[in-house]
C-alpha atoms as a PDB file:
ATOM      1  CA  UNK A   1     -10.598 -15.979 -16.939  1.00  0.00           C
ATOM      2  CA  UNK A   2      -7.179 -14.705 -17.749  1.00  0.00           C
ATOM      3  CA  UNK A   3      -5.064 -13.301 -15.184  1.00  0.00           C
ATOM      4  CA  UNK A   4      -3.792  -9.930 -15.819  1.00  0.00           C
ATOM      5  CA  UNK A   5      -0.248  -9.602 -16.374  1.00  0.00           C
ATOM      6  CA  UNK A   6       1.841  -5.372 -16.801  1.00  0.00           C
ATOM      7  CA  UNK A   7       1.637  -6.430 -20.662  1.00  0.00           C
ATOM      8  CA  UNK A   8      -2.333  -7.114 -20.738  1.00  0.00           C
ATOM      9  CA  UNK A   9      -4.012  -4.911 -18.310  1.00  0.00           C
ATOM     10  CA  UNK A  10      -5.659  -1.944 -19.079  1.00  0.00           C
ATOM     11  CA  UNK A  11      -3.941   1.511 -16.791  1.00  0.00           C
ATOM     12  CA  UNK A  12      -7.437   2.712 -15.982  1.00  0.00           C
ATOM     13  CA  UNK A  13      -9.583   2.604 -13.270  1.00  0.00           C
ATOM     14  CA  UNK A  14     -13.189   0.922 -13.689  1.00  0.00           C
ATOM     15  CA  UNK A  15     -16.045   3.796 -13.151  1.00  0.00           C
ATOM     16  CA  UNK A  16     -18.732   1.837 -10.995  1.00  0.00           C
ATOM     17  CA  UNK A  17     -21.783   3.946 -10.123  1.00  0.00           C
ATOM     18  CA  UNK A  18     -22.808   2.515  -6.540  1.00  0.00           C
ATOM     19  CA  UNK A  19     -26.041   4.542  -6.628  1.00  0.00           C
ATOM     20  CA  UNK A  20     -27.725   1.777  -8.565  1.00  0.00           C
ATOM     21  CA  UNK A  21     -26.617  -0.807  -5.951  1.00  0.00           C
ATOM     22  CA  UNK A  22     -28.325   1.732  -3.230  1.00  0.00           C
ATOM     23  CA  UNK A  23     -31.344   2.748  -5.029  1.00  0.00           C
ATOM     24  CA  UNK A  24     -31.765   0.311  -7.648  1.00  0.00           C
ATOM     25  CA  UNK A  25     -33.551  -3.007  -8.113  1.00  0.00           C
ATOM     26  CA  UNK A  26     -32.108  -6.463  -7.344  1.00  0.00           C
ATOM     27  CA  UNK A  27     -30.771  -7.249 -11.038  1.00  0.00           C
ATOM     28  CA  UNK A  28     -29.296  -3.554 -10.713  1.00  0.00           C
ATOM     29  CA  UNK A  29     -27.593  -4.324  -7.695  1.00  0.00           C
ATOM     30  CA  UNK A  30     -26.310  -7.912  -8.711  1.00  0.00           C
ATOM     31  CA  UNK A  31     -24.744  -5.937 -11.873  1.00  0.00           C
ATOM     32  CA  UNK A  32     -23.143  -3.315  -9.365  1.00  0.00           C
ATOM     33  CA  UNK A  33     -21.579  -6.364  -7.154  1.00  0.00           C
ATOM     34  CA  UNK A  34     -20.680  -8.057 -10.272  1.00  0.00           C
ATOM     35  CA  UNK A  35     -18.911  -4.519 -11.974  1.00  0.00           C
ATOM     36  CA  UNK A  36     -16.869  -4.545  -8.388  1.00  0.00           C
ATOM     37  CA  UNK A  37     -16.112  -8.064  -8.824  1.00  0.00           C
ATOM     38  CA  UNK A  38     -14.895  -8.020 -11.716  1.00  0.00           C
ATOM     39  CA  UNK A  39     -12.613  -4.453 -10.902  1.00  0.00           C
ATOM     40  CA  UNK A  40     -11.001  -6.022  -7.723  1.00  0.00           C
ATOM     41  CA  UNK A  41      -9.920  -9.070 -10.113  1.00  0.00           C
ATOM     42  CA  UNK A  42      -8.340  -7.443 -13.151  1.00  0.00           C
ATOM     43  CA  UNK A  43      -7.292  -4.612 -12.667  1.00  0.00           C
ATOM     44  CA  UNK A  44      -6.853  -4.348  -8.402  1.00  0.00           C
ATOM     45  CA  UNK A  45      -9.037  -1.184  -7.976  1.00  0.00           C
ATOM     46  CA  UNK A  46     -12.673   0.407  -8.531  1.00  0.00           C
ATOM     47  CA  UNK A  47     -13.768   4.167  -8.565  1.00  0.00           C
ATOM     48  CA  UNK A  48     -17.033   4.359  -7.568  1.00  0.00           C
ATOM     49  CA  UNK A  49     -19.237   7.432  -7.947  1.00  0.00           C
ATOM     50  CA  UNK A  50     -22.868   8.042  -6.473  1.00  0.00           C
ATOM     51  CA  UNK A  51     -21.425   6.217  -2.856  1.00  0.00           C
ATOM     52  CA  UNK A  52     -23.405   8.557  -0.877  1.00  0.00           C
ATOM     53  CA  UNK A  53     -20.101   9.140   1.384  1.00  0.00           C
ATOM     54  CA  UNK A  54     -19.264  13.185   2.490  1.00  0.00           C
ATOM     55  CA  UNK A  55     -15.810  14.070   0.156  1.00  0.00           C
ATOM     56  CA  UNK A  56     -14.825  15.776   3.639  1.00  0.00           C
ATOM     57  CA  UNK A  57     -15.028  11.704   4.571  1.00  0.00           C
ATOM     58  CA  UNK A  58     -13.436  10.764   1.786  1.00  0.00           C
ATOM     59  CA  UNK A  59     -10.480  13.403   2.025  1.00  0.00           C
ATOM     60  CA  UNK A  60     -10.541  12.010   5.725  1.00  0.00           C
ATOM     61  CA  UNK A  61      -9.489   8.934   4.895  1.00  0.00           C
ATOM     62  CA  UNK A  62      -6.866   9.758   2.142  1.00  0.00           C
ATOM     63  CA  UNK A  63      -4.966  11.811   5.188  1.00  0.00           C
ATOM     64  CA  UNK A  64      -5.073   8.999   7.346  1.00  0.00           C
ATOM     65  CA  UNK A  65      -3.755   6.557   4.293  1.00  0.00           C
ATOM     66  CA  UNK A  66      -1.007   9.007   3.738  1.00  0.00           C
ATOM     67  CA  UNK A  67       0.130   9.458   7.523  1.00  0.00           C
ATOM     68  CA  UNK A  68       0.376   5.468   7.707  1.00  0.00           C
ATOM     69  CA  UNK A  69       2.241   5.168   4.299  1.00  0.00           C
ATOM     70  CA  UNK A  70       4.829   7.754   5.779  1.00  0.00           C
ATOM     71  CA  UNK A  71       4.486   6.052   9.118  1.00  0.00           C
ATOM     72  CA  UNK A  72       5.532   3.040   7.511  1.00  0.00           C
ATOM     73  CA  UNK A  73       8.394   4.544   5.865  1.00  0.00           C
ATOM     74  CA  UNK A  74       9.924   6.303   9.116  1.00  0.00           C
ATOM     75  CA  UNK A  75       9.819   3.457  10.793  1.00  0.00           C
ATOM     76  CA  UNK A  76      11.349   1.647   8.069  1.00  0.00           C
ATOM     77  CA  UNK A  77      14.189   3.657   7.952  1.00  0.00           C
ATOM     78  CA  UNK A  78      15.257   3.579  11.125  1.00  0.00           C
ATOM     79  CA  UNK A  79      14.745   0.350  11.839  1.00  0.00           C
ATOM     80  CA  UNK A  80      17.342  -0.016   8.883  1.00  0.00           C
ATOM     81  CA  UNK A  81      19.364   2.606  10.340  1.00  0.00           C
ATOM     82  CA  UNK A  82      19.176   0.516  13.729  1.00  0.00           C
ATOM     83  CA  UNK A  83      19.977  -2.965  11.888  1.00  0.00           C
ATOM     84  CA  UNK A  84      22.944  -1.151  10.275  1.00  0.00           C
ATOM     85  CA  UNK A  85      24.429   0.366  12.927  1.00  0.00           C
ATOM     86  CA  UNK A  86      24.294  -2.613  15.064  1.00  0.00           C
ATOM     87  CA  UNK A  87      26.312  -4.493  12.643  1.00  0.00           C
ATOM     88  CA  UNK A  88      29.014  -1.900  12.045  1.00  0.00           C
ATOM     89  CA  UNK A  89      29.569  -0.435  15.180  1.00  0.00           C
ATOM     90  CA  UNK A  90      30.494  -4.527  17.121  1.00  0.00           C
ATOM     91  CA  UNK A  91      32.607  -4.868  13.735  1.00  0.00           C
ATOM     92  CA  UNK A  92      34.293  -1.300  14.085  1.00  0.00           C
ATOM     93  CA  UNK A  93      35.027  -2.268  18.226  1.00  0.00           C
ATOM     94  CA  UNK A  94      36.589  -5.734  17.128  1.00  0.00           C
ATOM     95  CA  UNK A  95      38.756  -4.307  14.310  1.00  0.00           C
ATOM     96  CA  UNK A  96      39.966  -1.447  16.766  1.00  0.00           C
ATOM     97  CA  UNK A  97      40.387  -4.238  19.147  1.00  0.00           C
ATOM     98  CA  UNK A  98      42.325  -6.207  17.192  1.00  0.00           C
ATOM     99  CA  UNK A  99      44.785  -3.486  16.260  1.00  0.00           C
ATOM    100  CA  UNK A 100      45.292  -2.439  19.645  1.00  0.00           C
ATOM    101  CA  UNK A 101      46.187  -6.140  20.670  1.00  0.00           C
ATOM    102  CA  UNK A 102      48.546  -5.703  17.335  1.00  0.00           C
ATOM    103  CA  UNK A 103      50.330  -2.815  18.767  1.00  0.00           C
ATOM    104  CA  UNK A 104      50.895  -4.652  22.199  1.00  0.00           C
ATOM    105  CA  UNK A 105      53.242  -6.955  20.543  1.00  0.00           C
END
């Protein structure tokens, strides 16, 4: 199997229909597992319809994605902030420090 590289892959998302893999017979749901399978492996993601999941569920979950990505970010920032500041402010303090020892002489 050929490993997808930005040149090769496809931009969209495999449709699965999960219903079959609920409702359906045991070929049916081997073809639904093998769909998935082969979605996660090429292209990174599956859409699946007929899931039997509430969109109010669904919409749920995108929220909480979203608050962790920005989450994520915010802390991200100021931990950068944090790492910067630490390493100016000591280098600000010595190179005040040295020019007040300058003056002194």
């Amino acid at each position: 199997m050929e490993t997808p590289t930005p040149t090769t892959a496809t931009l969209s998302i495999p449709l699965v229909d999960y219903g079959k893999s609920l409702h359906g017979s045991e070929a049916e749901q081997k073809e639904v597992a093998a769909q998935i399978d082969d979605a996660f492996r090429n292209v990174g993601f599956v859409y699946l319809i007929n899931h039997g999941i509430p969109q109010e569920r669904v919409d749920e979950c995108f929220e909480w994605v979203f608050s962790l990505w920005l989450l994520i970010h915010e802390f991200t920032f100021y931990f950068t902030l944090i790492l910067l500041l630490s390493s100016v402010i000591p280098l600000y303090l010595f190179s005040m420090g040295v020019c007040l020892m300058l003056t002194h002489f």
